[in-house]
PDB file of N, CA and C in Angstrom:
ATOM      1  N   UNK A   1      -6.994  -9.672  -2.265  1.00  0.00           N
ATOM      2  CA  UNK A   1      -7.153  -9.160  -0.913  1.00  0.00           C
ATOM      3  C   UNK A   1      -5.985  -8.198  -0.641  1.00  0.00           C
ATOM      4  N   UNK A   2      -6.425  -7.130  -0.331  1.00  0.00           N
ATOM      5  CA  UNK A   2      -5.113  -6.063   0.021  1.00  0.00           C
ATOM      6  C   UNK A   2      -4.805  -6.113   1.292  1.00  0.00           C
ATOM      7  N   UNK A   3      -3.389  -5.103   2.028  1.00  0.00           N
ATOM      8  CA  UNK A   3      -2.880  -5.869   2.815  1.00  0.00           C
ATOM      9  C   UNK A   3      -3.893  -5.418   4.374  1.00  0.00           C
ATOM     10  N   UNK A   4      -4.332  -4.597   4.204  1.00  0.00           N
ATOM     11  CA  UNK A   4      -5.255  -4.495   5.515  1.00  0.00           C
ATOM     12  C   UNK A   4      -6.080  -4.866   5.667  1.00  0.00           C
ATOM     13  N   UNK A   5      -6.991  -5.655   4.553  1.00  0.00           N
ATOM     14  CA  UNK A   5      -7.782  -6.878   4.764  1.00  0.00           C
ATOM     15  C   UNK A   5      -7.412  -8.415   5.225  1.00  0.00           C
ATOM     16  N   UNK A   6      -5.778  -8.526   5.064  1.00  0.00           N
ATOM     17  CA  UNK A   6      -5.021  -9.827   5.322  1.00  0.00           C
ATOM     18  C   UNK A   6      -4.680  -9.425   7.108  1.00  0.00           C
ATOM     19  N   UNK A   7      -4.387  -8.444   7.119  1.00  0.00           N
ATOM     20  CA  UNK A   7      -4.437  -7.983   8.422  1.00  0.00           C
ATOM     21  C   UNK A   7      -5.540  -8.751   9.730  1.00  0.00           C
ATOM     22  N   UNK A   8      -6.655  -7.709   9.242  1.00  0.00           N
ATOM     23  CA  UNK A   8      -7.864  -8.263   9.957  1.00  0.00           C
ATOM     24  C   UNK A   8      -8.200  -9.566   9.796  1.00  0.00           C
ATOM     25  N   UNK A   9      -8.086 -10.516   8.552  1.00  0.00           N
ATOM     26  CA  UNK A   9      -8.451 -11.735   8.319  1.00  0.00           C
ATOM     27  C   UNK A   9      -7.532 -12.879   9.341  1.00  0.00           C
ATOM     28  N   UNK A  10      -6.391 -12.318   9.149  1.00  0.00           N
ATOM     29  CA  UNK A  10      -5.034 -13.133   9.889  1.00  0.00           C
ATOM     30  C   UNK A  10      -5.683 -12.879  11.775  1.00  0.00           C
ATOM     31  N   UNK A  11      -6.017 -11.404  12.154  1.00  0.00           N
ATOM     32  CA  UNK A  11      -6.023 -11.405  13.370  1.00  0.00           C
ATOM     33  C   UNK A  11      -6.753 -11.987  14.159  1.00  0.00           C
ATOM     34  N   UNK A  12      -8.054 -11.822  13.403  1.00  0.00           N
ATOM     35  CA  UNK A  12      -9.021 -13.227  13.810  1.00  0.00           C
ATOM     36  C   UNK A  12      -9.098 -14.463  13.771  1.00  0.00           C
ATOM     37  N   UNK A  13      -8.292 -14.991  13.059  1.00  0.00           N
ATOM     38  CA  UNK A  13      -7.852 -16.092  12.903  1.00  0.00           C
ATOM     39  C   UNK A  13      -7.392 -16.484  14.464  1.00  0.00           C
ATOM     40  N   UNK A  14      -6.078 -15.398  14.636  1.00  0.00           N
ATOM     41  CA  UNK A  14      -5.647 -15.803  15.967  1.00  0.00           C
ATOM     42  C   UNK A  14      -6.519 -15.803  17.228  1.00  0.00           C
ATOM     43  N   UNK A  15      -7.166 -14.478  16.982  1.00  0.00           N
ATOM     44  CA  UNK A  15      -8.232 -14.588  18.108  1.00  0.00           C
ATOM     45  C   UNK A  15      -9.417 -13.582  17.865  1.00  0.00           C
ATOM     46  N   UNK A  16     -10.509 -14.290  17.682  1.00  0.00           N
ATOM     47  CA  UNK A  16     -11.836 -14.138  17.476  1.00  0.00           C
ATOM     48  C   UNK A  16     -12.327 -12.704  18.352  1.00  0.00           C
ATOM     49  N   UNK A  17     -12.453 -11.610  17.546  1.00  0.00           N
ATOM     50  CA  UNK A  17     -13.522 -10.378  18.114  1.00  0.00           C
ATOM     51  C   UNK A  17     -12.339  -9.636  19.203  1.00  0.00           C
ATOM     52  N   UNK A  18     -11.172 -10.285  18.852  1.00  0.00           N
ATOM     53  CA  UNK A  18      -9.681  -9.172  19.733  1.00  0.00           C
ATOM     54  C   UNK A  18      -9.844  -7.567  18.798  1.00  0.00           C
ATOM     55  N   UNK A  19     -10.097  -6.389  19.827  1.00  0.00           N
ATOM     56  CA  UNK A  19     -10.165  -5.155  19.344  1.00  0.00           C
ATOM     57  C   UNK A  19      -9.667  -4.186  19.508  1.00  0.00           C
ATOM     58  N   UNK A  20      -9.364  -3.527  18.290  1.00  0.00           N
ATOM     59  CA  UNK A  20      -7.985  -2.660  18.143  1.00  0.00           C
ATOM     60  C   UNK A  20      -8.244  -1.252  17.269  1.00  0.00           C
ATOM     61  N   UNK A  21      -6.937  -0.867  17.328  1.00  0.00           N
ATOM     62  CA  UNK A  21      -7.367  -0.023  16.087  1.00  0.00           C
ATOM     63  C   UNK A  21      -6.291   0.339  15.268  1.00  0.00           C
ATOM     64  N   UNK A  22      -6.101   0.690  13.940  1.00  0.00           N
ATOM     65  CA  UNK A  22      -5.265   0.366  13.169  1.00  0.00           C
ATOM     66  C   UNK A  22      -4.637   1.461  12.748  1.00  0.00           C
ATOM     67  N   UNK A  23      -3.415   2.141  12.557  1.00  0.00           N
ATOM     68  CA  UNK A  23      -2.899   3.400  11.521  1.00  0.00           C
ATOM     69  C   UNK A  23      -2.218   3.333  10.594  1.00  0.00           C
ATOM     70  N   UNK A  24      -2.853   2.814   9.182  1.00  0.00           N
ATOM     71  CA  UNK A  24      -2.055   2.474   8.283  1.00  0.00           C
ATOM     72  C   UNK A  24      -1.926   1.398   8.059  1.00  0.00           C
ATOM     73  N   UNK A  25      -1.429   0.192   7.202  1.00  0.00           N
ATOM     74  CA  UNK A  25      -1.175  -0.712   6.777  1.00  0.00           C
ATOM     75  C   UNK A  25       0.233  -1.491   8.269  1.00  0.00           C
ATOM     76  N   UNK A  26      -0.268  -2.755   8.117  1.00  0.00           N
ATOM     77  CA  UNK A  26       1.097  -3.846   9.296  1.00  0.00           C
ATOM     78  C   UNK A  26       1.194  -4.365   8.193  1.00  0.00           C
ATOM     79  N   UNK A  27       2.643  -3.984   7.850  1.00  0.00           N
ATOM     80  CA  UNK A  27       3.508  -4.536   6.946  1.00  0.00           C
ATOM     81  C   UNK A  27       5.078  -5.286   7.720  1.00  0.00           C
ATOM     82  N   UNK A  28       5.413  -4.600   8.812  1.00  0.00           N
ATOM     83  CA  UNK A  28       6.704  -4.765   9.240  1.00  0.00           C
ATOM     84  C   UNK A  28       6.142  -5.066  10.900  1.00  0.00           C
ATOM     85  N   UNK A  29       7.457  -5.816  11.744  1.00  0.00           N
ATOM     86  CA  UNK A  29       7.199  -5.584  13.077  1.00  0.00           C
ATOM     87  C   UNK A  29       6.982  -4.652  13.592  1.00  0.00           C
ATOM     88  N   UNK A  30       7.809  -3.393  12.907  1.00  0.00           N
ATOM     89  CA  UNK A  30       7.865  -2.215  13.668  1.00  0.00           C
ATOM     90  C   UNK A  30       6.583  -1.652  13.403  1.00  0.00           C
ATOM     91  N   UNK A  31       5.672  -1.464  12.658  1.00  0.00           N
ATOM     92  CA  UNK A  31       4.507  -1.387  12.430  1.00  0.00           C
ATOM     93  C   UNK A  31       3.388  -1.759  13.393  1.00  0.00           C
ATOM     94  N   UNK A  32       3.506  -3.262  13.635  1.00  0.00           N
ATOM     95  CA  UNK A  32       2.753  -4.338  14.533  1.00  0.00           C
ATOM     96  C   UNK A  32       3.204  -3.598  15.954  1.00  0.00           C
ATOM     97  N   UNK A  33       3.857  -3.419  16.262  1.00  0.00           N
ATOM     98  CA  UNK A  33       4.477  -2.638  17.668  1.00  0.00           C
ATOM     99  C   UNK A  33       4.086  -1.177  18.217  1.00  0.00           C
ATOM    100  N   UNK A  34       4.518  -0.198  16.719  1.00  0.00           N
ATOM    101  CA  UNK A  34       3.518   0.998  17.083  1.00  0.00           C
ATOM    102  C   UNK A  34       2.433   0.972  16.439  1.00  0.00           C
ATOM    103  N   UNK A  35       1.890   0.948  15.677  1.00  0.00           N
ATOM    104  CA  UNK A  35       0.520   1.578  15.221  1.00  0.00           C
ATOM    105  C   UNK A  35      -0.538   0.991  15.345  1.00  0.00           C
ATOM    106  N   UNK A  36      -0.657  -0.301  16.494  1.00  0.00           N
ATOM    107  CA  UNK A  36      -1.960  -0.703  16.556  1.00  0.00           C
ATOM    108  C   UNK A  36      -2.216  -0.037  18.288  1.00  0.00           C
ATOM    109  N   UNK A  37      -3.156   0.330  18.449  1.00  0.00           N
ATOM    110  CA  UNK A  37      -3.914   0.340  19.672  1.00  0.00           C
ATOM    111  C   UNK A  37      -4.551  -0.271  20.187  1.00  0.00           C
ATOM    112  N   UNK A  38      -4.819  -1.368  21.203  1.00  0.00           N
ATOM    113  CA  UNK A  38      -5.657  -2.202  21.718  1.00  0.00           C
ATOM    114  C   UNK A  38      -6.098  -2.250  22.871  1.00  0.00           C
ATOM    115  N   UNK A  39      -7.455  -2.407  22.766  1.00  0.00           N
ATOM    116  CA  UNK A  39      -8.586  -2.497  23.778  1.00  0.00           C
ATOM    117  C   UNK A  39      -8.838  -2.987  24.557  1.00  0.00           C
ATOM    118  N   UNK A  40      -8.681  -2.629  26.025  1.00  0.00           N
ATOM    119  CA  UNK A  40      -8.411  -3.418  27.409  1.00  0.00           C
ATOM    120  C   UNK A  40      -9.290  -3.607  27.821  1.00  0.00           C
ATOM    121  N   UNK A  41     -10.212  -2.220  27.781  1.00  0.00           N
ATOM    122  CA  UNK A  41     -11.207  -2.260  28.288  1.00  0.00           C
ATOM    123  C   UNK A  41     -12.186  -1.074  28.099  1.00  0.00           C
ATOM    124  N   UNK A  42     -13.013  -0.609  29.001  1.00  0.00           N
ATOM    125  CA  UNK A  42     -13.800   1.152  28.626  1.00  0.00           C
ATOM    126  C   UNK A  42     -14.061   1.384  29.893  1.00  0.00           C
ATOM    127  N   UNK A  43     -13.886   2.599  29.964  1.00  0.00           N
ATOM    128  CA  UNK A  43     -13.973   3.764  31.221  1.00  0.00           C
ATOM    129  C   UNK A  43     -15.529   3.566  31.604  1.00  0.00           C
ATOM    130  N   UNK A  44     -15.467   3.333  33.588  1.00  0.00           N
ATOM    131  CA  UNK A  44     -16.218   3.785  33.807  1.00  0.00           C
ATOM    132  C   UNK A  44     -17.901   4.577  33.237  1.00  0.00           C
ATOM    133  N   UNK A  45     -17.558   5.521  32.428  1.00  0.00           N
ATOM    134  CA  UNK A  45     -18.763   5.816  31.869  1.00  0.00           C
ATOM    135  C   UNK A  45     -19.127   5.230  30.587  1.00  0.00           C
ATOM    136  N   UNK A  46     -18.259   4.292  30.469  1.00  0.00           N
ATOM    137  CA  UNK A  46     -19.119   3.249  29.494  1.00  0.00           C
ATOM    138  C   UNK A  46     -19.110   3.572  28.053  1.00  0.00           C
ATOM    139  N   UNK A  47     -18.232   4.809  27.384  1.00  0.00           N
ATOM    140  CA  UNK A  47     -18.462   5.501  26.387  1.00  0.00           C
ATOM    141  C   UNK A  47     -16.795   5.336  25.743  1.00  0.00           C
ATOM    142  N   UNK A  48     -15.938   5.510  26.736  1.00  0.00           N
ATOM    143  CA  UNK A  48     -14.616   5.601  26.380  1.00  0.00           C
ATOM    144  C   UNK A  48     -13.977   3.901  26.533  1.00  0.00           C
ATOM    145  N   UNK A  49     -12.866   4.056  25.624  1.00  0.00           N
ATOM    146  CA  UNK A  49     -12.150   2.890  25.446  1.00  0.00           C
ATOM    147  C   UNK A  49     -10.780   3.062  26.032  1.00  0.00           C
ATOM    148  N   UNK A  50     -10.452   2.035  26.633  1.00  0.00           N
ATOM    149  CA  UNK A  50      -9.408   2.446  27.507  1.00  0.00           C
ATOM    150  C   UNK A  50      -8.346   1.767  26.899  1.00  0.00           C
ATOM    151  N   UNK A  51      -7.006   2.111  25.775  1.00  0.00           N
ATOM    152  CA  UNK A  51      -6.474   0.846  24.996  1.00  0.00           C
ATOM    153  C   UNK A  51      -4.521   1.406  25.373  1.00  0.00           C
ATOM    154  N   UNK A  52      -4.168   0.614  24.829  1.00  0.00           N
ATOM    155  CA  UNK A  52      -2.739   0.476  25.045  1.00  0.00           C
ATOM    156  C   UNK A  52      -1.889   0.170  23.772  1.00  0.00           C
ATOM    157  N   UNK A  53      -0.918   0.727  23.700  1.00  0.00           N
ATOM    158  CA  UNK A  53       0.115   0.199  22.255  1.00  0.00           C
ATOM    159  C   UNK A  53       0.656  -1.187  22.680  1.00  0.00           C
ATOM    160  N   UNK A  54       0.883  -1.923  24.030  1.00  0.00           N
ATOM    161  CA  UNK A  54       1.103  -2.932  24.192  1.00  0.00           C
ATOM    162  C   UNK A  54       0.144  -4.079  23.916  1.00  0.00           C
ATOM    163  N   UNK A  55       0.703  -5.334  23.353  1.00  0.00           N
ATOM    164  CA  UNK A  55      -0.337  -5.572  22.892  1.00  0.00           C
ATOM    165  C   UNK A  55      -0.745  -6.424  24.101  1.00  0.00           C
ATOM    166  N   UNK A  56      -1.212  -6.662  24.478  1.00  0.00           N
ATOM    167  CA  UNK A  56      -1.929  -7.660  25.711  1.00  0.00           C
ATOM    168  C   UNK A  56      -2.118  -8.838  25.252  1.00  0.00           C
ATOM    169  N   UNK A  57      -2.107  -9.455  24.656  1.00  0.00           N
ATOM    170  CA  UNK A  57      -3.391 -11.122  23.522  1.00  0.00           C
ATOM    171  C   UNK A  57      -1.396 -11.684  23.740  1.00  0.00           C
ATOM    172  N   UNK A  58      -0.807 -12.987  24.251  1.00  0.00           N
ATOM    173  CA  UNK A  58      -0.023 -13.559  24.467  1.00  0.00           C
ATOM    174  C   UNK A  58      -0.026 -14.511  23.016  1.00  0.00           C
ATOM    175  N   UNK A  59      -1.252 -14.724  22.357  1.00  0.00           N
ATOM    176  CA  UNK A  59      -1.557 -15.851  21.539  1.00  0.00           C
ATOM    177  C   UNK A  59      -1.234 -14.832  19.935  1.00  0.00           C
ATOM    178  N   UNK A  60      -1.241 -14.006  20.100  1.00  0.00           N
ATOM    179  CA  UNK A  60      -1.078 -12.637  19.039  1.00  0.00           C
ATOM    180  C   UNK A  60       0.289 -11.912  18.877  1.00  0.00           C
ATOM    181  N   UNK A  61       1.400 -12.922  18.258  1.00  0.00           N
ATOM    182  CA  UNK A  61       2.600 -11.993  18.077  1.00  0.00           C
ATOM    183  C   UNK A  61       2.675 -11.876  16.595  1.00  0.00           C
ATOM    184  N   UNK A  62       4.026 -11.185  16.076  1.00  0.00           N
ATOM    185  CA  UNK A  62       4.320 -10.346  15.019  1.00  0.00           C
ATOM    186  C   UNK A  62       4.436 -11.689  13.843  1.00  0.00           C
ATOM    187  N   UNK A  63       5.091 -12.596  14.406  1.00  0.00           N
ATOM    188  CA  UNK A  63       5.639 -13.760  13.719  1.00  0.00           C
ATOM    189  C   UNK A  63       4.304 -14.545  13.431  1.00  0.00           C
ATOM    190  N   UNK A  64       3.162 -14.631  14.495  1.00  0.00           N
ATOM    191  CA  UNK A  64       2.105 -15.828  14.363  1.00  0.00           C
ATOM    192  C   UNK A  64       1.062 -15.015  13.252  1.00  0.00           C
ATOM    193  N   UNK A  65       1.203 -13.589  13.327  1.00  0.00           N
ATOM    194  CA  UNK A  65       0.577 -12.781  12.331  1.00  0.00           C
ATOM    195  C   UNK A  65       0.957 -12.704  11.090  1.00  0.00           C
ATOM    196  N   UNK A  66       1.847 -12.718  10.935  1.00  0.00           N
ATOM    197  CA  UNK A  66       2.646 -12.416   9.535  1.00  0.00           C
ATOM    198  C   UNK A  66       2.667 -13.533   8.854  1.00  0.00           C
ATOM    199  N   UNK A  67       3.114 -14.861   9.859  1.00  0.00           N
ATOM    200  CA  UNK A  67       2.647 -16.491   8.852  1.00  0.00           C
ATOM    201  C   UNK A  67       1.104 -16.478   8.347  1.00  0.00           C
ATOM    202  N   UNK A  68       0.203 -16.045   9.215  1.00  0.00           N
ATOM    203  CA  UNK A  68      -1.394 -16.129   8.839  1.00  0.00           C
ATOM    204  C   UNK A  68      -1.373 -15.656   7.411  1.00  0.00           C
ATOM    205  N   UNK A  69      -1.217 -13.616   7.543  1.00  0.00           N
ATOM    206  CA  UNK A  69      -1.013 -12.981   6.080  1.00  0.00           C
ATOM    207  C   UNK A  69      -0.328 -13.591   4.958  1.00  0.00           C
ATOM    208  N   UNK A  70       0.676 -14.171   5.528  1.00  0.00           N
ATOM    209  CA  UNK A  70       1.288 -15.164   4.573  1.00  0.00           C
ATOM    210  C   UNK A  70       0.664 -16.049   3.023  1.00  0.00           C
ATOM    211  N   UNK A  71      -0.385 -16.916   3.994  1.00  0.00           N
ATOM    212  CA  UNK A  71      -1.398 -17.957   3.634  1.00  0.00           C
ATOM    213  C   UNK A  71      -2.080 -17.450   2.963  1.00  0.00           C
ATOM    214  N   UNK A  72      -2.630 -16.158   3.143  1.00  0.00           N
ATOM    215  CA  UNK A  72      -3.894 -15.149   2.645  1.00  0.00           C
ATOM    216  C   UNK A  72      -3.703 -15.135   1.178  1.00  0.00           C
TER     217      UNK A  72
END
């Protein structure tokens, strides 16, 4: 399993159908911090995604992710 499949496998783990989007491989915190984008919600017209570099999911940190990949 390569590492952006341990990624997605680990994130669901934490929480089921949480949606994001990815640039590159989460290898490091600093990684986990900038390069994911996540999905709050979608605009009004129903087409656009309205997401944030913060991550919102309280149950979803760098540490509870990285033990998951760990296991993988």
């Amino acid at each position: 399993m390569n590492n952006i499949e341990k990624f997605w496998t680990a994130l669901f783990i934490l929480k089921d159908k949480v949606e994001c989007t990815v640039n590159g491989d989460i290898l490091t915190e600093d990684d986990f911090n900038n390069n994911i984008l996540w999905k709050t919600g979608i605009e009004a017209n129903g087409k656009t995604a309205i997401v944030t570099k913060t991550n919102p999911h309280s149950e979803i940190t760098w540490t509870k992710l990285k033990t998951e990949m760990d296991k993988l």
